[in-house]
Protein backbone atom coordinates (compact mmCIF):
# COMPACT_ATOMS: atom_id res chain seq x y z
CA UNK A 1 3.24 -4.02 -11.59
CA UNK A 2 4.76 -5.68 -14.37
CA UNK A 3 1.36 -6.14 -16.55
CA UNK A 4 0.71 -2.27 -16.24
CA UNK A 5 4.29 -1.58 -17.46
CA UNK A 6 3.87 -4.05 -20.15
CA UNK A 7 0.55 -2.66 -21.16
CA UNK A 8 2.06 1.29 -20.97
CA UNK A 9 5.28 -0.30 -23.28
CA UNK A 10 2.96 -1.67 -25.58
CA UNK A 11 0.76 1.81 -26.62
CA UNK A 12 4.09 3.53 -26.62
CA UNK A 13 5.78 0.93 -28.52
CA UNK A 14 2.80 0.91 -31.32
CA UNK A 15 2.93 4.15 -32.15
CA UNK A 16 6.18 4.00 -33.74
CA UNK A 17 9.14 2.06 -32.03
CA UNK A 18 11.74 2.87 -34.53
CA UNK A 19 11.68 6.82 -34.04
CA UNK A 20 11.73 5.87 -30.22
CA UNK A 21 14.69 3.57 -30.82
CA UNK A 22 16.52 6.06 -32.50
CA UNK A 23 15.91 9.04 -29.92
CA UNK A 24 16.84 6.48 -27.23
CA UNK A 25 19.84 5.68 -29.11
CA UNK A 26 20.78 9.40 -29.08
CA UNK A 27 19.83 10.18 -25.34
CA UNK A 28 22.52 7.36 -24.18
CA UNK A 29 25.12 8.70 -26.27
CA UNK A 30 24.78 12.32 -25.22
CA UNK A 31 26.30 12.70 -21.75
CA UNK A 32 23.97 16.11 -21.05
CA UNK A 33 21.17 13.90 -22.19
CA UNK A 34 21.63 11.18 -20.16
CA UNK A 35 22.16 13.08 -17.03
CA UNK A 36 18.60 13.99 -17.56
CA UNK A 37 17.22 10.44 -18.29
CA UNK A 38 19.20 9.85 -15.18
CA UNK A 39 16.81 12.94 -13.71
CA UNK A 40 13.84 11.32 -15.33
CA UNK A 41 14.52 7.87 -13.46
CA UNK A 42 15.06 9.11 -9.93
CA UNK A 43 11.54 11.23 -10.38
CA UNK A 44 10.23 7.85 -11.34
CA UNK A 45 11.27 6.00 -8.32
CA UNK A 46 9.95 8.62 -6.55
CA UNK A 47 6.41 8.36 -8.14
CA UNK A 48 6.98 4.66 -7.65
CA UNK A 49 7.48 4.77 -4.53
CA UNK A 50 4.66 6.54 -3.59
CA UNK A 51 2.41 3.92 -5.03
CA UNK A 52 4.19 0.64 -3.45
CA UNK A 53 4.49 2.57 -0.01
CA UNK A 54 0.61 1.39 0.73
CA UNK A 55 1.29 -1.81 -1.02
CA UNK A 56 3.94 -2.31 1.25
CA UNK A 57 2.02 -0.65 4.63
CA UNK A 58 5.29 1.73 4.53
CA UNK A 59 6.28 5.18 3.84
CA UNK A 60 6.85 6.45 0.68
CA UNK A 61 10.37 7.77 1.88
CA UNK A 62 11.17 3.74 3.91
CA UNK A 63 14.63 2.43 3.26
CA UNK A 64 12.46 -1.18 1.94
CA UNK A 65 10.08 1.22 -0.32
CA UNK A 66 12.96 2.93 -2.04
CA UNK A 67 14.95 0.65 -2.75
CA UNK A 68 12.27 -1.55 -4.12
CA UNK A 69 11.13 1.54 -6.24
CA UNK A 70 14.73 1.99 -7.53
CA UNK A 71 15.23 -1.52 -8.31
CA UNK A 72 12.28 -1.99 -10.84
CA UNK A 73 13.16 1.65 -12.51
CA UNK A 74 16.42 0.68 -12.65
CA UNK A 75 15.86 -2.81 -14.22
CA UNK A 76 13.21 -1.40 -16.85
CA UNK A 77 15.79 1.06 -17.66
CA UNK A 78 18.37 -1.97 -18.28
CA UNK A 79 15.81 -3.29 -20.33
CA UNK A 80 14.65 -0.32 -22.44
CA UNK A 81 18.77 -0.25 -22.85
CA UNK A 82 18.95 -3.61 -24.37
CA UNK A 83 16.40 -2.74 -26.52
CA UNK A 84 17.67 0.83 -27.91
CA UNK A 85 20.91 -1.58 -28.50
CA UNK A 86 19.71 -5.15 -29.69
CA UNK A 87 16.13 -4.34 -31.06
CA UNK A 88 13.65 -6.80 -30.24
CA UNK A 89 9.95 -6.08 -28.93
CA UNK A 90 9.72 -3.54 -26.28
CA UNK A 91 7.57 -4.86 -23.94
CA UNK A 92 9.12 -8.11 -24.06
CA UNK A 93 12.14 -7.14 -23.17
CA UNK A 94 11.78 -5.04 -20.71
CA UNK A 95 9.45 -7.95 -19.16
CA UNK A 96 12.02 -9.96 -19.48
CA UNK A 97 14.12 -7.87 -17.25
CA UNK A 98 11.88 -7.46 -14.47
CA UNK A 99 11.08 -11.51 -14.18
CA UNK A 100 14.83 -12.01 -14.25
CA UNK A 101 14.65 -9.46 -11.17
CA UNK A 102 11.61 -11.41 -10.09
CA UNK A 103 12.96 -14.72 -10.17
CA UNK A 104 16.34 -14.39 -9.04
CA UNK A 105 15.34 -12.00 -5.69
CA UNK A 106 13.05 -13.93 -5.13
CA UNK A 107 8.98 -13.11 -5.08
CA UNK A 108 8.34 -12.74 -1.63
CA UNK A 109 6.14 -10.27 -0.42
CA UNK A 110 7.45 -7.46 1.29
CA UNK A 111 7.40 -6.94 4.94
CA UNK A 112 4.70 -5.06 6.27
CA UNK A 113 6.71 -2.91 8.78
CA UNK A 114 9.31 -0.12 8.45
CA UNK A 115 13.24 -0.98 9.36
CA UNK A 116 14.51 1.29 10.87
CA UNK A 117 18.36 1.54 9.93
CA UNK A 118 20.55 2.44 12.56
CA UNK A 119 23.09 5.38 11.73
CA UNK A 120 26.66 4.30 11.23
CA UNK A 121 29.65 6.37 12.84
């Protein structure tokens, strides 16, 4: 996963990273723009989650799939963030991000059943 997100970062990032800093820059500091990023993101997990649910012998809409799905969109988001604030290389940072989510959760391979989770009263 995070080799084809590098690789997608990288063609993106060639083309011209300082007009994509700049409109990143602009997007965080507009709250009508960011509540579509936000928009953007949760479509994202959604598209994610579609492709880890037969990774993880799950379904798409699984408590384990989602949450997995929001996890890495929300930690390449931290890390396109960082970025649009400290500069740096792209796809490096936003790698960076996801091994520090790698690393300190721990790589271990999902289950291969669905939880069910019990509904609280």
């Amino acid at each position: 996963m995070r080799r084809s997100l590098a690789a997608a970062l990288e063609a993106v990032y060639a083309a011209d990273a300082e007009v994509i800093r700049e409109r990143l820059r602009l997007v965080l500091s507009v709250p009508a723009l960011r509540a579509r990023l936000y928009e953007q993101q949760r479509a994202t997990e959604t598209l994610l989650a579609r492709e880890l649910a037969s990774r993880m012998d799950a379904a798409a809409g699984d408590l384990e799939v989602r949450a997995v799905a929001a996890a890495i969109v929300a930690t390449a988001a931290v890390g396109v963030e960082e970025w649009a604030e400290h500069g740096g290389h792209l796809p490096a940072v936003v790698d960076q991000a996801l091994a520090a989510l790698q690393d300190r959760l721990g790589a271990r391979r999902p289950r291969r059943r669905s939880v069910e989770v019990e509904a609280r009263g």
